[in-house]
Protein backbone atom coordinates (compact mmCIF):
# COMPACT_ATOMS: atom_id res chain seq x y z
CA UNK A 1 -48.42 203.51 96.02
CA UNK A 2 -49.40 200.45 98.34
CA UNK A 3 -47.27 202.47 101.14
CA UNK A 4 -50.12 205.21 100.59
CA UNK A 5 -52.76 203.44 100.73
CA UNK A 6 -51.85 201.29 103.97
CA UNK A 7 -51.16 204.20 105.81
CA UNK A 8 -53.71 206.35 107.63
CA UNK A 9 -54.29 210.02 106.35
CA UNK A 10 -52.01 212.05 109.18
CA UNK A 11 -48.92 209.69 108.72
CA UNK A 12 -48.37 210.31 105.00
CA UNK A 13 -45.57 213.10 104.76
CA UNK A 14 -45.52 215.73 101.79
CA UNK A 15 -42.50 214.62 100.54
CA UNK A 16 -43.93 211.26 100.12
CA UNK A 17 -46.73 212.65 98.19
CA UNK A 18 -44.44 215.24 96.33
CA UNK A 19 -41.95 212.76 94.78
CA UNK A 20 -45.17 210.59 93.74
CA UNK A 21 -46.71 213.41 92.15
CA UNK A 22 -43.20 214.19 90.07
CA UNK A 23 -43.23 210.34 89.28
CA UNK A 24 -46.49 210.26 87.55
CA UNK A 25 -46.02 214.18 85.68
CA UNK A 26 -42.80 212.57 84.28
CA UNK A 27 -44.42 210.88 81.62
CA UNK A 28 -45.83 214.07 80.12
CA UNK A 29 -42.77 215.72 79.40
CA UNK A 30 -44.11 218.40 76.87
CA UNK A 31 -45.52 220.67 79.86
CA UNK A 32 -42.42 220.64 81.84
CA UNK A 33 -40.53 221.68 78.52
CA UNK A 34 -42.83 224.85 77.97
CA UNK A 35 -43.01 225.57 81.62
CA UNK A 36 -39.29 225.69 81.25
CA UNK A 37 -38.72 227.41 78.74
CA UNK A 38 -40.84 229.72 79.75
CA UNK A 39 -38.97 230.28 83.45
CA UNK A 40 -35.93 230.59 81.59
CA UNK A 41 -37.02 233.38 79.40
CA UNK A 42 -38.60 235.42 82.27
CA UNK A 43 -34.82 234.81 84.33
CA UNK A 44 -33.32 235.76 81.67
CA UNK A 45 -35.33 239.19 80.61
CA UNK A 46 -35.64 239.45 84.32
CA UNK A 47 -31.70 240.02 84.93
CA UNK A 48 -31.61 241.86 81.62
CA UNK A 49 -33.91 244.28 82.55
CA UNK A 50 -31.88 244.63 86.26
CA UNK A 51 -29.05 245.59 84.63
CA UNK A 52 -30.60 247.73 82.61
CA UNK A 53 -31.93 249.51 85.61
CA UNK A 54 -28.70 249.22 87.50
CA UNK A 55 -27.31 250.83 84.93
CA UNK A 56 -29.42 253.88 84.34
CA UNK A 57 -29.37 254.28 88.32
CA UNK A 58 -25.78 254.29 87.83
CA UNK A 59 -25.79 256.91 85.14
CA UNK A 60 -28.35 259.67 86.40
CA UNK A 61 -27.15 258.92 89.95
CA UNK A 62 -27.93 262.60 91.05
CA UNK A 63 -31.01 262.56 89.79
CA UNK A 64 -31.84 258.79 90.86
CA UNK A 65 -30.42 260.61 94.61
CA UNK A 66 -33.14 263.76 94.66
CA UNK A 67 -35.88 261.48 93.53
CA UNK A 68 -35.73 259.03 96.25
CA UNK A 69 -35.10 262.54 98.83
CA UNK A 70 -38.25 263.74 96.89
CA UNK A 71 -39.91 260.54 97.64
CA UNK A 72 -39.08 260.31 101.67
CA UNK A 73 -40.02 263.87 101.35
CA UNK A 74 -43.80 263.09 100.07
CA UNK A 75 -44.01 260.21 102.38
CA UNK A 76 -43.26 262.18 105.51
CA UNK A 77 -45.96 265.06 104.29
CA UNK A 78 -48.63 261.98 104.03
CA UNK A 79 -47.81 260.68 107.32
CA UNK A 80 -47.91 264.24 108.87
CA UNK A 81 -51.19 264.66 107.34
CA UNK A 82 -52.18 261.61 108.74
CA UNK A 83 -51.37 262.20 112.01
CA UNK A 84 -52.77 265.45 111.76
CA UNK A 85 -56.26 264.71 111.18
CA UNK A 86 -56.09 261.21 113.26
CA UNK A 87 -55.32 263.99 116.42
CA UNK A 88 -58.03 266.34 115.29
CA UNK A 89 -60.36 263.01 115.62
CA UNK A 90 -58.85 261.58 118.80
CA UNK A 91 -59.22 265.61 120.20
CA UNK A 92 -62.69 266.07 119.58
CA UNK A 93 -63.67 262.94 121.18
């Protein structure tokens, strides 16, 4: 703390500050706890519900194959569109 204080504003370095900052939250351990076991439920429905996904791409692969064709299909309509009426305004200029 006295190195922080001696020093002028511009030569203290984040990690300085960082590590001092984890120092002094230390002492209140019940947050980091819940924070925790809160991150570690999210990672762990997280990856449950990517394998979940994985699998069901897995499973209606054809399906999964003309939805995504269905998809690039839509977006290249919309950007033809686009294009269309972005030349129609550029034209009657």
């Amino acid at each position: 703390m006295e190195i922080l204080k001696a020093a002028p504003e511009y030569l203290i370095h984040p990690c300085i500050v960082f590590n001092i900052l984890i120092k002094a939250d230390s002492q209140n351990t019940t947050r980091g706890i819940a924070m925790d076991k809160t991150g570690l439920i999210a990672l762990i429905i997280g990856l449950v519900f990517c394998a979940l996904g994985g699998y069901a791409i897995w499973v209606f692969l054809p399906e999964t194959i003309a939805a995504v064709k269905g998809l690039i299909g839509i977006a290249v309509l919309l950007f033809g569109i686009m294009l269309v009426i972005f030349g129609a305004l550029i034209f009657r200029d």
